[in-house]
C-alpha atoms as a PDB file:
ATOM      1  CA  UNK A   1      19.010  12.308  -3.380  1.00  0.00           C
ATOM      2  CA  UNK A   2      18.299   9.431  -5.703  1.00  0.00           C
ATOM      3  CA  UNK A   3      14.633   8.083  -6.481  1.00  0.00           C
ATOM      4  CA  UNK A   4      15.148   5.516  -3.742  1.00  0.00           C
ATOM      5  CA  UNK A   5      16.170   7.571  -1.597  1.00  0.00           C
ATOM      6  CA  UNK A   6      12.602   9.725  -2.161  1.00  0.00           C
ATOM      7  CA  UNK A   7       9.378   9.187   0.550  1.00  0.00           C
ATOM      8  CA  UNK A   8       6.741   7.088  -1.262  1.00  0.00           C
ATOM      9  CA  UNK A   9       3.724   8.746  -3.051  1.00  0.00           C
ATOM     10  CA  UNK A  10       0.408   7.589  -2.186  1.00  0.00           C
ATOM     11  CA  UNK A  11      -0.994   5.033  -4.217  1.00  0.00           C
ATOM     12  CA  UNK A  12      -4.279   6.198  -4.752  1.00  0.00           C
ATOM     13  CA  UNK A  13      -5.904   7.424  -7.823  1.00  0.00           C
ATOM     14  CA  UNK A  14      -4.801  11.173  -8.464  1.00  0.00           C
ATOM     15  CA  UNK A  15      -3.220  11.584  -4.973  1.00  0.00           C
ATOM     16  CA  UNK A  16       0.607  13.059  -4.741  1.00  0.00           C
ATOM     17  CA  UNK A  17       1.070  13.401  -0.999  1.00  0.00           C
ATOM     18  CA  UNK A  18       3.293  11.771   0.737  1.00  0.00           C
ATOM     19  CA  UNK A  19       3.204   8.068   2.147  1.00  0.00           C
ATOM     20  CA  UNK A  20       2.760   7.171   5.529  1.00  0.00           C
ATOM     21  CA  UNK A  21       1.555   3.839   5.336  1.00  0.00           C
ATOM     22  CA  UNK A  22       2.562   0.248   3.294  1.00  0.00           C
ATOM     23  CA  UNK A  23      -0.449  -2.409   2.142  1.00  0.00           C
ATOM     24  CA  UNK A  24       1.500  -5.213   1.903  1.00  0.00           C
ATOM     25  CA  UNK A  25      -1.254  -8.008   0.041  1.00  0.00           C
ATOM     26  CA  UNK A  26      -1.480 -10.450  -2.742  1.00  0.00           C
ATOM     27  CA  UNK A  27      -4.366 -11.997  -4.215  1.00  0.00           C
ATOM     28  CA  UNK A  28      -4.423 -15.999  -3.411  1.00  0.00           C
ATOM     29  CA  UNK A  29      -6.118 -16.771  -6.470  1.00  0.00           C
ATOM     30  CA  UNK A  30      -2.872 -15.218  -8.468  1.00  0.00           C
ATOM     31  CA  UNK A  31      -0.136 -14.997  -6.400  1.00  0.00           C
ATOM     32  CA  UNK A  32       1.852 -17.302  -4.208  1.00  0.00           C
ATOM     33  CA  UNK A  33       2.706 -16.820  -0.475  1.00  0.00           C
ATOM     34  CA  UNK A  34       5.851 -15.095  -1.173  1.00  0.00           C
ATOM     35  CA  UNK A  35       4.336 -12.556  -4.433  1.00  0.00           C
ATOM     36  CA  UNK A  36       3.425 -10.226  -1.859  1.00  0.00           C
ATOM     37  CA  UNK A  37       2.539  -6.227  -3.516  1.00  0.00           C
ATOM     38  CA  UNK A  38       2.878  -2.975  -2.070  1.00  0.00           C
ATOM     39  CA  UNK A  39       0.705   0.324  -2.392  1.00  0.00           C
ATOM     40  CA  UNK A  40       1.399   2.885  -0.686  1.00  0.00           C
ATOM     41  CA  UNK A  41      -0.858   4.954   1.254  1.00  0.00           C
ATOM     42  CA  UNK A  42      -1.545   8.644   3.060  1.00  0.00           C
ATOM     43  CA  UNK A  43      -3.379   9.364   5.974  1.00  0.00           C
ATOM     44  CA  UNK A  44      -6.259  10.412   3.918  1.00  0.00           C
ATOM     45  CA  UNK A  45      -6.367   7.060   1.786  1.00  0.00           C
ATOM     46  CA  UNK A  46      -5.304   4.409   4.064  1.00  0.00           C
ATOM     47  CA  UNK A  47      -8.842   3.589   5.364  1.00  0.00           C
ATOM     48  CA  UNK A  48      -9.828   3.289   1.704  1.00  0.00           C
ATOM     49  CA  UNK A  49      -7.208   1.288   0.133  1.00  0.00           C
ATOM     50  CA  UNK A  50      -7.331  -1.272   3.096  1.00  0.00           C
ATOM     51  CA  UNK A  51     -11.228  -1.656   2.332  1.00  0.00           C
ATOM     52  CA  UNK A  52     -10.553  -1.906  -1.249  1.00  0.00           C
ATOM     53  CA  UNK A  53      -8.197  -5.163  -0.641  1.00  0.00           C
ATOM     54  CA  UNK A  54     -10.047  -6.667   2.711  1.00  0.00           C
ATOM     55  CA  UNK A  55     -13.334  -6.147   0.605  1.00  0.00           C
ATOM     56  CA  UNK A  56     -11.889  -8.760  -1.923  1.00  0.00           C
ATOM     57  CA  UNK A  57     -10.735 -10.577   0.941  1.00  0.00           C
ATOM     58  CA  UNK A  58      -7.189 -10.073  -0.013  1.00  0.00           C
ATOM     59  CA  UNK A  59      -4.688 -10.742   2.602  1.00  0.00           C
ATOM     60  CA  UNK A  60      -3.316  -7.407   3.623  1.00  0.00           C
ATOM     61  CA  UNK A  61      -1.046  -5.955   6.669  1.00  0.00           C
ATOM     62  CA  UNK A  62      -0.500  -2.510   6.987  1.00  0.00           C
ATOM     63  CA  UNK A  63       2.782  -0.925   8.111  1.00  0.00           C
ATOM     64  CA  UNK A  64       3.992   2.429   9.069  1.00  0.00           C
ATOM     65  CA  UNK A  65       6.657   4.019   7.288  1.00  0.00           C
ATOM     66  CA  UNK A  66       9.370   5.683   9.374  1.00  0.00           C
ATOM     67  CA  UNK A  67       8.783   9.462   9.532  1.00  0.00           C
END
């Protein structure tokens, strides 16, 4: 299995469980329509990452990963 090939780790601070989610957002000060980021998220962090970006009033859609 290659690193590609490997589940996504959450994105949040200290966390090493596994992804279940996407934040796909950019910041429309910085970025252009099509600069879009990614952080990954687990169950227990989704709720906060999303805040973190809507807060800033980041565009942000949230997808779930295939299990």
């Amino acid at each position: 299995m290659t690193d590609r090939d490997e589940a996504p780790v959450c994105s949040a601070r200290a966390c090493r469980e596994r992804a279940r989610w996407m934040l796909r957002w950019r910041n429309p000060k910085l970025h252009t329509p099509e600069r879009v980021k990614e952080w990954a998220a687990c169950d227990d962090h989704l709720d906060h990452l999303r805040e973190f970006l809507t807060r800033r009033r980041f565009p942000c859609e949230t997808v779930k990963l295939d299990d």
